[in-house]
C-alpha atoms as a PDB file:
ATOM      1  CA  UNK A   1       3.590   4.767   1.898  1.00  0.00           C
ATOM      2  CA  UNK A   2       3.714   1.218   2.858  1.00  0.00           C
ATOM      3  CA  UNK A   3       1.351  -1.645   1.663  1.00  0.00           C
ATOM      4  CA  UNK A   4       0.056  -3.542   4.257  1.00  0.00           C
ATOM      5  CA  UNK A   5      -1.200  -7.216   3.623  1.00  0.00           C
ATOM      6  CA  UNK A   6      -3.484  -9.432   5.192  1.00  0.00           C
ATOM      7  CA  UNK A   7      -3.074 -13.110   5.341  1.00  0.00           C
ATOM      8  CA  UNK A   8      -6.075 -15.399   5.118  1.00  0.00           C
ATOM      9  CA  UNK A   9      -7.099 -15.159   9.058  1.00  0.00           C
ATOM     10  CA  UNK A  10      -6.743 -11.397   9.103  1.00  0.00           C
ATOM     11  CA  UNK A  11      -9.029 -11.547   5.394  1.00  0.00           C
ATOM     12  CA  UNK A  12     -11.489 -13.950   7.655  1.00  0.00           C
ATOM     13  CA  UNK A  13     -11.420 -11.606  10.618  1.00  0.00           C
ATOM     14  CA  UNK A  14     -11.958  -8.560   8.976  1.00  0.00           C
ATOM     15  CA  UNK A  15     -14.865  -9.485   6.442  1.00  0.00           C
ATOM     16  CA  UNK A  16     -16.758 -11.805   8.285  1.00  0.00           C
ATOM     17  CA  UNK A  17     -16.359 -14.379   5.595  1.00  0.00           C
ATOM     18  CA  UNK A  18     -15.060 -18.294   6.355  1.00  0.00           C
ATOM     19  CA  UNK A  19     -12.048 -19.454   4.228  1.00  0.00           C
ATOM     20  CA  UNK A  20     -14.656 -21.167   1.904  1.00  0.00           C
ATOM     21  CA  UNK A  21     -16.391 -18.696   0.986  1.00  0.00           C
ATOM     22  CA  UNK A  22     -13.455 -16.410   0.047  1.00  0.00           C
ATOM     23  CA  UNK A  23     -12.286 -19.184  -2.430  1.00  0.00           C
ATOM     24  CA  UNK A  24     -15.451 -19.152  -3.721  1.00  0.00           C
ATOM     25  CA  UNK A  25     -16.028 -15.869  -4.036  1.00  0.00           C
ATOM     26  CA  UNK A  26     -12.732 -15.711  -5.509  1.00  0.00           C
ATOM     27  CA  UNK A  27     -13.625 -18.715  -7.994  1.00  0.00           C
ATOM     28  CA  UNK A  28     -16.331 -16.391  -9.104  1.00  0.00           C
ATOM     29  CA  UNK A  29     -13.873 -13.253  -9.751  1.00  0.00           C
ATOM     30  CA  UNK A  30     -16.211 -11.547  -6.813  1.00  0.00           C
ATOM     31  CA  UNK A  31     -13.488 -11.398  -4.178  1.00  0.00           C
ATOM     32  CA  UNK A  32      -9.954 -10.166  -4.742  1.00  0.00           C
ATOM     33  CA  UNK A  33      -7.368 -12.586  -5.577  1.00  0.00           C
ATOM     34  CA  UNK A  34      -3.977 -12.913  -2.943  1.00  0.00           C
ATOM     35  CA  UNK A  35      -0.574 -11.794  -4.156  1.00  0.00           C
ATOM     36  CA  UNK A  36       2.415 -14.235  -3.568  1.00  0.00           C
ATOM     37  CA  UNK A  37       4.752 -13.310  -0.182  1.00  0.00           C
ATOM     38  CA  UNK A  38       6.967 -16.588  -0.935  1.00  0.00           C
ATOM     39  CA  UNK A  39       6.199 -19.769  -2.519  1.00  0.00           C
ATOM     40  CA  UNK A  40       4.279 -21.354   0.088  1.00  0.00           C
ATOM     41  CA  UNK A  41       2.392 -17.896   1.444  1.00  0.00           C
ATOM     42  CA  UNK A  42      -0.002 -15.678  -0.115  1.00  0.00           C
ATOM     43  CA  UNK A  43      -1.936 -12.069   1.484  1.00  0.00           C
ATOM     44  CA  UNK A  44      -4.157  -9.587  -0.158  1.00  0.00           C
ATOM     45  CA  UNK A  45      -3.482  -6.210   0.024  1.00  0.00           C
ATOM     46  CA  UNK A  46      -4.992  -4.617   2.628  1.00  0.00           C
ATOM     47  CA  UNK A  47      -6.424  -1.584   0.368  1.00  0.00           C
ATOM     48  CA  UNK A  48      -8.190  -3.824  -1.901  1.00  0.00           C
ATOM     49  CA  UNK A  49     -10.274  -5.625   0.981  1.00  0.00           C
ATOM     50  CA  UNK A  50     -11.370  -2.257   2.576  1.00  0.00           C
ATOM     51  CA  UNK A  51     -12.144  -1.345  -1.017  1.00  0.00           C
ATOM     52  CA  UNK A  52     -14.313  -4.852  -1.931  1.00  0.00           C
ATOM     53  CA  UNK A  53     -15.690  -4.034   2.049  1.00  0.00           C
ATOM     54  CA  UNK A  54     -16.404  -0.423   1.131  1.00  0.00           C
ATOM     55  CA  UNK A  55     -18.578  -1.454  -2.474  1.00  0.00           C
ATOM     56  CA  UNK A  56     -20.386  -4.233  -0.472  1.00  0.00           C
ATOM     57  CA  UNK A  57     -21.885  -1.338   1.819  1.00  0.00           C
ATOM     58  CA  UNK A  58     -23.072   0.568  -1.635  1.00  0.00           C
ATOM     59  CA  UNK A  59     -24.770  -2.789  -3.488  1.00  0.00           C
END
């Protein structure tokens, strides 16, 4: 099974959320944090937005 990952437009696209408030989410260990692709990219992988998505639709 391959990982997918999401860079920060797709992470924007997909939860409705501006670039600010992921890093603030984030900055408040409320959002998941990106892994490293290379040293000047970063994603997050696409399982653990669907899952932050998924316990958003429970709170």
């Amino acid at each position: 099974m391959t990982m997918r990952h999401l860079r920060r437009k797709a992470v924007e696209n997909l939860t409705g959320l501006s670039r600010s408030a992921i890093y603030d989410l984030m900055a408040k260990g409320a959002f998941p944090r990106p892994v490293k692709l290379s040293s000047r990219a970063v994603a997050w992988p696409e399982s653990k937005i669907i899952d932050w998505l998924a316990s958003r639709d429970c709170a």
